[in-house]
C-alpha atoms as a PDB file:
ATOM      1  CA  UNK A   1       0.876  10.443  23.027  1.00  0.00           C
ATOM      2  CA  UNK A   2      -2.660  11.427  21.408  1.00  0.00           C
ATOM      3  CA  UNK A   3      -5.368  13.326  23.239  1.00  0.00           C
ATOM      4  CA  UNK A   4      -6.747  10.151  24.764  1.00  0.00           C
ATOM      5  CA  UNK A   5      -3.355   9.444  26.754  1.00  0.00           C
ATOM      6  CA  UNK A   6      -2.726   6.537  24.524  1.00  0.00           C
ATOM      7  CA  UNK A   7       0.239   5.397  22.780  1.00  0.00           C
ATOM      8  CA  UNK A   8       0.385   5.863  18.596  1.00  0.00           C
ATOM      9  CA  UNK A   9       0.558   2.941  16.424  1.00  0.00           C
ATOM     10  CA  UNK A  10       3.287   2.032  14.259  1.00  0.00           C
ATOM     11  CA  UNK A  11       0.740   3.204  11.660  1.00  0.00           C
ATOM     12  CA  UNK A  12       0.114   6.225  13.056  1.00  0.00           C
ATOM     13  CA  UNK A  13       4.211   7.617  13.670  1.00  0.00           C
ATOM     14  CA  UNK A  14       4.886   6.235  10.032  1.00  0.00           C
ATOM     15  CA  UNK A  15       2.601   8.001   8.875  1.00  0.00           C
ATOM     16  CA  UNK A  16       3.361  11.476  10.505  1.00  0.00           C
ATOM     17  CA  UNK A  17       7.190  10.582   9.582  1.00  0.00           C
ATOM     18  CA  UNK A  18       6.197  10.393   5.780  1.00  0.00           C
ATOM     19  CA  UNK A  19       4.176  13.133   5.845  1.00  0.00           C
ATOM     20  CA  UNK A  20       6.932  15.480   7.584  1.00  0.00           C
ATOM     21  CA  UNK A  21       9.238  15.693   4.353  1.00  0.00           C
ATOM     22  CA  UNK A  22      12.435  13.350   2.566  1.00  0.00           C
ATOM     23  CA  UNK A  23      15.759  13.714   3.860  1.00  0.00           C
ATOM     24  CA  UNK A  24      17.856  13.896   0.477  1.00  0.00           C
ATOM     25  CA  UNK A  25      15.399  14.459  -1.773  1.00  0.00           C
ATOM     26  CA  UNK A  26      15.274  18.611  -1.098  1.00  0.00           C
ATOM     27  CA  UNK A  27      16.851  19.649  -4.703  1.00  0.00           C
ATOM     28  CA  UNK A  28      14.115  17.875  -6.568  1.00  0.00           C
ATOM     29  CA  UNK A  29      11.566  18.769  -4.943  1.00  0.00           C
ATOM     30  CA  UNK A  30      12.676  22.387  -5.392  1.00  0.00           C
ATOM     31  CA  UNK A  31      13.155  22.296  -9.112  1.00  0.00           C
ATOM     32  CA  UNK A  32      10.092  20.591  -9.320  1.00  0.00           C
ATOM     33  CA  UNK A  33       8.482  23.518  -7.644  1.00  0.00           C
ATOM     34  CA  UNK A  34      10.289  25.948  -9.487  1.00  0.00           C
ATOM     35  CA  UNK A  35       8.928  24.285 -12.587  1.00  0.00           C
ATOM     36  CA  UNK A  36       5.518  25.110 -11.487  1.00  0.00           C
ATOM     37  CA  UNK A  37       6.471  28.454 -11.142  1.00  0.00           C
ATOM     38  CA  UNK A  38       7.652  29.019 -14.896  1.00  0.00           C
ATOM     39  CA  UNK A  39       5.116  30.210 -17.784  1.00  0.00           C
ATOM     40  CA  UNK A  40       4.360  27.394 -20.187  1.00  0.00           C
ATOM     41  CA  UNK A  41       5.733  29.484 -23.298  1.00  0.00           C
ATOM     42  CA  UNK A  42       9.341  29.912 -21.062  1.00  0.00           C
ATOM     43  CA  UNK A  43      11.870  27.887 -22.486  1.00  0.00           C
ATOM     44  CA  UNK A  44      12.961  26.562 -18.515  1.00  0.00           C
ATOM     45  CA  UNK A  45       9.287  25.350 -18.590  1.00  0.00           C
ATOM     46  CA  UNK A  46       9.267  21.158 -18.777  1.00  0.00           C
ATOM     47  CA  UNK A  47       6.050  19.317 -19.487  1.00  0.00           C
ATOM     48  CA  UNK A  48       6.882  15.793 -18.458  1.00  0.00           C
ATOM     49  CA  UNK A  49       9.347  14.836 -15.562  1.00  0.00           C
ATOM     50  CA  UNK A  50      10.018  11.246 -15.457  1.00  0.00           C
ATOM     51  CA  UNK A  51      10.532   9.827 -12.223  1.00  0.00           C
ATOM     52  CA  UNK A  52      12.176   6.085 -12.281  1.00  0.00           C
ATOM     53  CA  UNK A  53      14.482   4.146  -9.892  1.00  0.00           C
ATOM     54  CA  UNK A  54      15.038   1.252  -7.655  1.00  0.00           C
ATOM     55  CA  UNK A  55      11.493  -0.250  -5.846  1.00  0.00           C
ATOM     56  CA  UNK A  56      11.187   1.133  -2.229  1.00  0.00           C
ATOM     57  CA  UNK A  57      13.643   4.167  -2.870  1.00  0.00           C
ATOM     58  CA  UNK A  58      10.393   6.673  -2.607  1.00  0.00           C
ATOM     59  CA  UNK A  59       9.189   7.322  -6.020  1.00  0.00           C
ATOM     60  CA  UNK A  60       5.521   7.149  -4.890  1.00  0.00           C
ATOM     61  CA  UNK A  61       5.540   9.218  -1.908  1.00  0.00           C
ATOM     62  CA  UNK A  62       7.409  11.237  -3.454  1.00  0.00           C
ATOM     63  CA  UNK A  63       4.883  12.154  -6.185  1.00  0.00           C
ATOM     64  CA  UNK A  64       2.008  11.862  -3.438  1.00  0.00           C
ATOM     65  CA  UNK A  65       4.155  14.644  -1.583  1.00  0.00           C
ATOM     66  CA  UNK A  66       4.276  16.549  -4.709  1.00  0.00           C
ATOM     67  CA  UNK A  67       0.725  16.686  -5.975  1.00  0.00           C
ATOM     68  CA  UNK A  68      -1.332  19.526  -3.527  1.00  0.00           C
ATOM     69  CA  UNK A  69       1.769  22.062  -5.445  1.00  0.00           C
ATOM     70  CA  UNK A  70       0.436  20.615  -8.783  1.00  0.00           C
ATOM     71  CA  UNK A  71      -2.965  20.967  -7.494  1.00  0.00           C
ATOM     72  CA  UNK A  72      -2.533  24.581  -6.852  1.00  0.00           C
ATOM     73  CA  UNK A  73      -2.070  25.580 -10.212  1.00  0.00           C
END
């Protein structure tokens, strides 16, 4: 329950779940991050990642999870 003793919306625990993480999705998000991580001149070093796959599979949060590490830099 929130502060005001009432119950969360749909909206609202959807929301929190999305923002808590993917189940599965771990090893690319890790050498995603570990791409960040690599000097542009290293050969381990990508430029473009290409993410593609069914609709509702979680391509878009995915990315929307991803940007603040691709803001960072």
């Amino acid at each position: 329950m929130n502060p005001q003793n009432k119950p969360k919306s749909l909206q609202d625990i959807l929301k929190q779940r999305q923002q808590s993480g993917f189940v599965g999705r771990e090893d690319q998000v890790n050498q995603f991050r570990q791409n960040l991580s690599f000097h542009p001149e290293d050969d381990r070093h990508f430029f473009l990642y290409n993410v593609w796959g069914q609709g509702g599979v979680g391509k878009s949060t995915l990315l929307r999870q991803s940007q603040p590490d691709c803001i960072k830099i």
